[in-house]
C-alpha atoms as a PDB file:
ATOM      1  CA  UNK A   1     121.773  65.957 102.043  1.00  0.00           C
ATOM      2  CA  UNK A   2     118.150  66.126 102.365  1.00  0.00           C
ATOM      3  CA  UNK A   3     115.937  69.376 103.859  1.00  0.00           C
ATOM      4  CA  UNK A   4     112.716  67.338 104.898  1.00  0.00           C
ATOM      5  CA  UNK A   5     109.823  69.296 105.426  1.00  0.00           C
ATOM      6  CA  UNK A   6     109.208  70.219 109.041  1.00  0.00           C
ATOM      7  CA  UNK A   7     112.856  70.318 109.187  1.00  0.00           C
ATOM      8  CA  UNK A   8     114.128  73.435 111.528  1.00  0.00           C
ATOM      9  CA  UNK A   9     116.603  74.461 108.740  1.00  0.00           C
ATOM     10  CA  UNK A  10     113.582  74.262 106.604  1.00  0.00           C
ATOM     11  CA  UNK A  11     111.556  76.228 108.700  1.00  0.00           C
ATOM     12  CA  UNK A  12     113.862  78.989 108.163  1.00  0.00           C
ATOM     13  CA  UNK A  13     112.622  79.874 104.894  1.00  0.00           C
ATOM     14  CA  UNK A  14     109.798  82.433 104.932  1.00  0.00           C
ATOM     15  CA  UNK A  15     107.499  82.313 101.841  1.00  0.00           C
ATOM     16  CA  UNK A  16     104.102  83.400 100.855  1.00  0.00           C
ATOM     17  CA  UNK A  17     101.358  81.114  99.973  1.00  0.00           C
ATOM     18  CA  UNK A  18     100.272  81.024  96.764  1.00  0.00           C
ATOM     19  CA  UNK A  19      96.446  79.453  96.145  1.00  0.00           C
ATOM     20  CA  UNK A  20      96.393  77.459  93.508  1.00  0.00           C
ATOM     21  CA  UNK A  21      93.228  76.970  91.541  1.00  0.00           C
ATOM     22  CA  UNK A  22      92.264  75.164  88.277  1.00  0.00           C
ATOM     23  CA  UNK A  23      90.208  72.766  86.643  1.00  0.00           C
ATOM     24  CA  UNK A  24      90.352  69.534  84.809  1.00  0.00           C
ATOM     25  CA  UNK A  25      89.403  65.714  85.402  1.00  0.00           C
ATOM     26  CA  UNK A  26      89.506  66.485  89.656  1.00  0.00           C
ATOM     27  CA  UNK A  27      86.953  69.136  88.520  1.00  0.00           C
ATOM     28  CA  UNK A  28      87.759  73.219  90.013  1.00  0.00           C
ATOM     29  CA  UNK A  29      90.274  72.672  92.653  1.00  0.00           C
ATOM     30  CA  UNK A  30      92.478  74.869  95.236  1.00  0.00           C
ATOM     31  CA  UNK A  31      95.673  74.145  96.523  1.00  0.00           C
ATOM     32  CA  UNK A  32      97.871  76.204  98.853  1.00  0.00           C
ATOM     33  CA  UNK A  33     101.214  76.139  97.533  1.00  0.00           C
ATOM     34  CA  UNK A  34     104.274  77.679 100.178  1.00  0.00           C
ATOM     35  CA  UNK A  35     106.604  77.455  97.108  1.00  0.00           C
ATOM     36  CA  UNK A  36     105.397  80.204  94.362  1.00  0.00           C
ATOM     37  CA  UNK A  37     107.742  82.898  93.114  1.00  0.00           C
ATOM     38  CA  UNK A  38     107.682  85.554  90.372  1.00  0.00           C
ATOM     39  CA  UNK A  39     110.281  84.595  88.429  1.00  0.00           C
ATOM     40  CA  UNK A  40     110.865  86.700  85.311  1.00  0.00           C
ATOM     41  CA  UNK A  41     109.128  90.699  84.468  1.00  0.00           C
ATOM     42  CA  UNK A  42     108.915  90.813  80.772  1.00  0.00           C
ATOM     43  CA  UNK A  43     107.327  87.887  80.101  1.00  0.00           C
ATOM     44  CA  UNK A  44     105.643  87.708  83.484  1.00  0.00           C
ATOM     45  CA  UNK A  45     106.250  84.230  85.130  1.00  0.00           C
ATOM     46  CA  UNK A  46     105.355  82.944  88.011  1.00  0.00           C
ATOM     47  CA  UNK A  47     107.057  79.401  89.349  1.00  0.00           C
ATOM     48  CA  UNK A  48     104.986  77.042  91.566  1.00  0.00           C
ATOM     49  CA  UNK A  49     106.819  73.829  93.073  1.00  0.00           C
ATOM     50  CA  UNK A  50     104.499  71.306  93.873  1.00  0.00           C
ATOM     51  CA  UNK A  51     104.219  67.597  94.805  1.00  0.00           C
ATOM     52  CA  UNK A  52     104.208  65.742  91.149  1.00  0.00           C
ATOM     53  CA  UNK A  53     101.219  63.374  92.388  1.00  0.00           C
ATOM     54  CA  UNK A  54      99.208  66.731  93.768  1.00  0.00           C
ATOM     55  CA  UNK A  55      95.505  66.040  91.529  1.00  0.00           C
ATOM     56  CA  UNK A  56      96.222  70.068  90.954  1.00  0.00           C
ATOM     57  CA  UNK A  57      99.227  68.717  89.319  1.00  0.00           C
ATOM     58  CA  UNK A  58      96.937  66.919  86.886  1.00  0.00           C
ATOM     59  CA  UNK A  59      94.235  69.035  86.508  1.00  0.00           C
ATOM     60  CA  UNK A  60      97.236  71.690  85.339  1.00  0.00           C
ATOM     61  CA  UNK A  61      98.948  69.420  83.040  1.00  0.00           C
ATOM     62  CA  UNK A  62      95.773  68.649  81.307  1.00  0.00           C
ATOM     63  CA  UNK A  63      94.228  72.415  80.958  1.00  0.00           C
ATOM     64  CA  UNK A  64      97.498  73.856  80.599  1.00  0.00           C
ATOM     65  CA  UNK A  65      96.216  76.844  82.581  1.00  0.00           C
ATOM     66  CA  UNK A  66      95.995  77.489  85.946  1.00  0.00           C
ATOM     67  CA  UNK A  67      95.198  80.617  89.025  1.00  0.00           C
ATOM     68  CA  UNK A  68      97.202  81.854  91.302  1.00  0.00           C
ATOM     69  CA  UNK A  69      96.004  83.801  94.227  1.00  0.00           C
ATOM     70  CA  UNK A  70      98.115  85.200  96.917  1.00  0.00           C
ATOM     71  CA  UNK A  71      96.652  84.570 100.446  1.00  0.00           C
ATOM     72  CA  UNK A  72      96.053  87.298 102.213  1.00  0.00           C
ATOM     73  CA  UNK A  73      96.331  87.660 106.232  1.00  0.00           C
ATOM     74  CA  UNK A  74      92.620  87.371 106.513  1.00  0.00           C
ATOM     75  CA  UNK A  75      93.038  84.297 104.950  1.00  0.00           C
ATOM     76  CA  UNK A  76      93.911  81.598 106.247  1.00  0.00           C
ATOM     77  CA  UNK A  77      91.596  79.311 106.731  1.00  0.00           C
ATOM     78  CA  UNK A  78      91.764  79.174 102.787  1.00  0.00           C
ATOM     79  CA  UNK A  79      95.284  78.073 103.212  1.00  0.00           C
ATOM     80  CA  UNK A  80      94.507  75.793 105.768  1.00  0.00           C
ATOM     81  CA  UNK A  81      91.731  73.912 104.093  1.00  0.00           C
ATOM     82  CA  UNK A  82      93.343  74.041 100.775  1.00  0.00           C
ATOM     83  CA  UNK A  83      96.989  73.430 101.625  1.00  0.00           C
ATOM     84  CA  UNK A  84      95.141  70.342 104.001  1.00  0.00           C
ATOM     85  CA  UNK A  85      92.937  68.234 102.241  1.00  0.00           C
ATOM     86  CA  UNK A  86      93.512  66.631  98.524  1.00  0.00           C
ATOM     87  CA  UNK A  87      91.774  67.317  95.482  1.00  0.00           C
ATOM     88  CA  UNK A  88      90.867  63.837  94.899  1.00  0.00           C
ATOM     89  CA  UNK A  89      88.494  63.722  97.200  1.00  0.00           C
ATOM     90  CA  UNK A  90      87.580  66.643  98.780  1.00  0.00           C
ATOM     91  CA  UNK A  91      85.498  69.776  96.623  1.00  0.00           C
ATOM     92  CA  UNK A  92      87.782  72.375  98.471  1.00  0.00           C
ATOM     93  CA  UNK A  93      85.980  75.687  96.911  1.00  0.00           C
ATOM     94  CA  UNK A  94      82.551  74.157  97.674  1.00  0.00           C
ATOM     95  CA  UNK A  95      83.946  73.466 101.004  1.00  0.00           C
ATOM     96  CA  UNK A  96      85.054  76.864 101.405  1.00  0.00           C
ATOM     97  CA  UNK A  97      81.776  78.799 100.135  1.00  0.00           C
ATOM     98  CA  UNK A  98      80.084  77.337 102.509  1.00  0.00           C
ATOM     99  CA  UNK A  99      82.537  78.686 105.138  1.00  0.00           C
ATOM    100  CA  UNK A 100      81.194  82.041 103.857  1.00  0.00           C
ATOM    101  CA  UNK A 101      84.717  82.547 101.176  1.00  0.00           C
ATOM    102  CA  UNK A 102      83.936  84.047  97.596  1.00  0.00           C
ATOM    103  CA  UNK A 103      85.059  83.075  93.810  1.00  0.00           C
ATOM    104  CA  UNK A 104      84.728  84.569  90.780  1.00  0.00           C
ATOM    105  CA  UNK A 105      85.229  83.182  87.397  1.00  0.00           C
ATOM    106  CA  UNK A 106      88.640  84.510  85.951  1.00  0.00           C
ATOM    107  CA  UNK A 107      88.172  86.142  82.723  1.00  0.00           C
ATOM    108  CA  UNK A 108      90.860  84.348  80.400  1.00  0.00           C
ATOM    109  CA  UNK A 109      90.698  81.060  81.596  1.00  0.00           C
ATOM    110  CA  UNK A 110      88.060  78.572  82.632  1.00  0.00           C
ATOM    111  CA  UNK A 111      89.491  78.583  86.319  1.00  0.00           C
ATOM    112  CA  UNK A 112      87.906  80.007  89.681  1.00  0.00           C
ATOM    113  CA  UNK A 113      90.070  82.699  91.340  1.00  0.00           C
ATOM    114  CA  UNK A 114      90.401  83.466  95.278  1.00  0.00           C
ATOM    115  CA  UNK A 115      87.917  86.969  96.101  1.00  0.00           C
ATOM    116  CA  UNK A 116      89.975  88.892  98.586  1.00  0.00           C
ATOM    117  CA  UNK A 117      93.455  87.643  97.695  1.00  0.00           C
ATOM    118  CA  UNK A 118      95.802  90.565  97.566  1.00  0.00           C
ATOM    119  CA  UNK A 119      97.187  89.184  94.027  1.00  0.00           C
ATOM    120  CA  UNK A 120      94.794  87.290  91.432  1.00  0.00           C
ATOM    121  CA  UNK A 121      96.891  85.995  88.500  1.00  0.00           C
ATOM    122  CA  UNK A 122      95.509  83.997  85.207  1.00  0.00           C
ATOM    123  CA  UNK A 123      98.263  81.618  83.962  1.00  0.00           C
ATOM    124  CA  UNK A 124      98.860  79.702  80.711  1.00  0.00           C
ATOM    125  CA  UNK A 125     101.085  76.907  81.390  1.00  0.00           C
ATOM    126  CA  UNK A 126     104.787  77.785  80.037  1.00  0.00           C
ATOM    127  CA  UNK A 127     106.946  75.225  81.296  1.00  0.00           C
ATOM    128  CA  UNK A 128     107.125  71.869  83.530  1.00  0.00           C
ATOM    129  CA  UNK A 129     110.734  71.381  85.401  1.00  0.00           C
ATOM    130  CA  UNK A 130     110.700  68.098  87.093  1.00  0.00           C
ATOM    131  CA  UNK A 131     113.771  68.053  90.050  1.00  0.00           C
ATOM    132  CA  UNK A 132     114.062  66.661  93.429  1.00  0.00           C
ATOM    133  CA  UNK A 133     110.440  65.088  94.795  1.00  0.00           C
ATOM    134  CA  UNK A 134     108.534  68.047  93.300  1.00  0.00           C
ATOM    135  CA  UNK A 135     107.903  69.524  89.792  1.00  0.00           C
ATOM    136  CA  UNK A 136     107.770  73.084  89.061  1.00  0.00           C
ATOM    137  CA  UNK A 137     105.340  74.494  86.906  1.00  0.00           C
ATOM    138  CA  UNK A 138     105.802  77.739  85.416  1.00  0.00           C
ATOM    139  CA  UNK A 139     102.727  79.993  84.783  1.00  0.00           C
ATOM    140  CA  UNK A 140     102.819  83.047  82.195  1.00  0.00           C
ATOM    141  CA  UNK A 141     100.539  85.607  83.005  1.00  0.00           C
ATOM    142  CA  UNK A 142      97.616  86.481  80.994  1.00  0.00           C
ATOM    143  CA  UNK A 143      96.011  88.666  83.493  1.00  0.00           C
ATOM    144  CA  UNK A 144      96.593  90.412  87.003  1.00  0.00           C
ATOM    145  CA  UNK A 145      94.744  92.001  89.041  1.00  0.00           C
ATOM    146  CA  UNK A 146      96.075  93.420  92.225  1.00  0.00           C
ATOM    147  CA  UNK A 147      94.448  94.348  95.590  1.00  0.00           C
ATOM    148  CA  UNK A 148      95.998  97.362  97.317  1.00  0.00           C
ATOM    149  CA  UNK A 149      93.505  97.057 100.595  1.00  0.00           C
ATOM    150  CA  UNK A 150      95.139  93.429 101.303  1.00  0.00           C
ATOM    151  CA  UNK A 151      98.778  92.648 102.498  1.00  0.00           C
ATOM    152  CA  UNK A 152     100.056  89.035 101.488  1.00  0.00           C
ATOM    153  CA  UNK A 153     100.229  85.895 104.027  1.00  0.00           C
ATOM    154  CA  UNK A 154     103.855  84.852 104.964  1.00  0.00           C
ATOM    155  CA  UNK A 155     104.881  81.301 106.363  1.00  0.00           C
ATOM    156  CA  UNK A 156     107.378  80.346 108.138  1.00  0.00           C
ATOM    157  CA  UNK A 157     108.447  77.895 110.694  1.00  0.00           C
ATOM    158  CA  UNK A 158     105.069  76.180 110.980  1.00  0.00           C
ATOM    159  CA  UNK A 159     103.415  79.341 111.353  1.00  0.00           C
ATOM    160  CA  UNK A 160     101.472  82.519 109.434  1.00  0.00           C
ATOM    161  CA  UNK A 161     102.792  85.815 109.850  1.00  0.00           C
ATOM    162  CA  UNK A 162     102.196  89.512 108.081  1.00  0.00           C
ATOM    163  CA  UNK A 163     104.844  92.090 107.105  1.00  0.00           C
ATOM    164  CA  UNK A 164     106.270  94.826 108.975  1.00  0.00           C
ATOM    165  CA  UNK A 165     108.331  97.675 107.102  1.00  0.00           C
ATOM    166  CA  UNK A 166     111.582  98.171 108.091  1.00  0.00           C
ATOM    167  CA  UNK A 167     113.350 101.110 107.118  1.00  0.00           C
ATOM    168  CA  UNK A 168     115.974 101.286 104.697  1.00  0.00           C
ATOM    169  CA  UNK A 169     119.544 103.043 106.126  1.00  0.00           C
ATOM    170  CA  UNK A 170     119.006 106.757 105.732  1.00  0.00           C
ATOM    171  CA  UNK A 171     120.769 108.678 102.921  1.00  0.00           C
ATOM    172  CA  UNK A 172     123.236 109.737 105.080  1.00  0.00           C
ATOM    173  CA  UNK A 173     123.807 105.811 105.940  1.00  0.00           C
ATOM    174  CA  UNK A 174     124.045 104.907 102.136  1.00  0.00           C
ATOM    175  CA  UNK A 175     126.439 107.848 101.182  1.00  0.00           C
ATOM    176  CA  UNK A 176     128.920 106.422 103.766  1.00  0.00           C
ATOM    177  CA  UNK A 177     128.297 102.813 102.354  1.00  0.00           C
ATOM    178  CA  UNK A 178     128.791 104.195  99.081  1.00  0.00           C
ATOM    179  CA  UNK A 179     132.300 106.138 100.081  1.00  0.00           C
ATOM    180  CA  UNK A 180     133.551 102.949 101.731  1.00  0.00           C
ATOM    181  CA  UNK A 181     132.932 100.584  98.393  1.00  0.00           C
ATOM    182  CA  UNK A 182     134.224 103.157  96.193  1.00  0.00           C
ATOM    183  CA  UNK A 183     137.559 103.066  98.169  1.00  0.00           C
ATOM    184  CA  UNK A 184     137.470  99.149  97.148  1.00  0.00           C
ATOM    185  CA  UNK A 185     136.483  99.517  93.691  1.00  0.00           C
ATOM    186  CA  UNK A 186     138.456  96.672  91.204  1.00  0.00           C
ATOM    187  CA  UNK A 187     140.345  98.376  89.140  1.00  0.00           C
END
């Protein structure tokens, strides 16, 4: 069975948008990338799933490096322009610094990175995963910087959103959750 994008069950799915930079033969590129998940603490990777004929694909494959920035809410026309126009013809980050949005040279690899996201990571290609109609590429990080002023874009179902805390049951709450499991303990 097939989940096509645009799908409502698809739409269910609430991500955050990772913006992809790097640089190779489509020159510095951006791509906005709903699929990007830390995937492992000690080494730090981060997993991007993206189209395998995406020119970020190829500018990746032949650097072997790449950014990742996490949008933030004040964002997104980044996403938009980046997640809606193709490398292959468009200069996206010129595009956007003349909509007023900053870069900055990352220090450990020879990619632009997002001013403003609320996450900046530099990545050294670890691993390609082909599956499905996309390929995932997973990034170890070389360096992270994180901004505590800026909360992370969400997507879902067509749409951006920002966080809202909920609060965890009280202790009271988990000490009765906590009594009820222990009375169904395996033996």
């Amino acid at each position: 069975m097939d989940l096509p994008w645009g799908d409502p069950r698809s739409n269910k799915f609430a991500t955050s948008i990772g913006l992809i930079t790097s640089n190779g033969p489509y020159g510095h590129d951006i791509l906005a990338c709903e699929w990007t998940h830390h995937i492992s603490y000690r080494p730090g990777l981060i997993a991007v799933s993206l189209g395998p004929t995406k020119a970020i694909v190829e500018n990746i494959r032949t650097s072997k490096e790449f950014g990742i920035n996490l949008c933030a809410t004040d964002q997104t026309i980044i996403a938009s322009v980046a997640g809606g126009y193709t490398g292959r013809d468009y200069e996206k980050i010129n595009a956007l610094k003349d909509l007023g949005f900053q870069f900055y040279q990352a220090e450990n690899i020879d990619v632009m990175m997002v001013k403003g996201a609320s996450l900046n990571t530099e990545c050294k290609l670890f691993k390609e995963v082909s599956f499905g109609d996309h390929v995932m590429l997973i990034g170890e990080v070389v360096n992270a910087i994180h901004n505590p002023e800026k909360e992370s874009l969400i997507y879902n179902n067509g749409k951006y959103w920002s966080l809202q805390s909920i609060a965890k049951p009280n202790q009271e709450k988990r000490q009765s959750i906590k009594d009820i499991l222990e009375k169904h303990r395996k033996v």
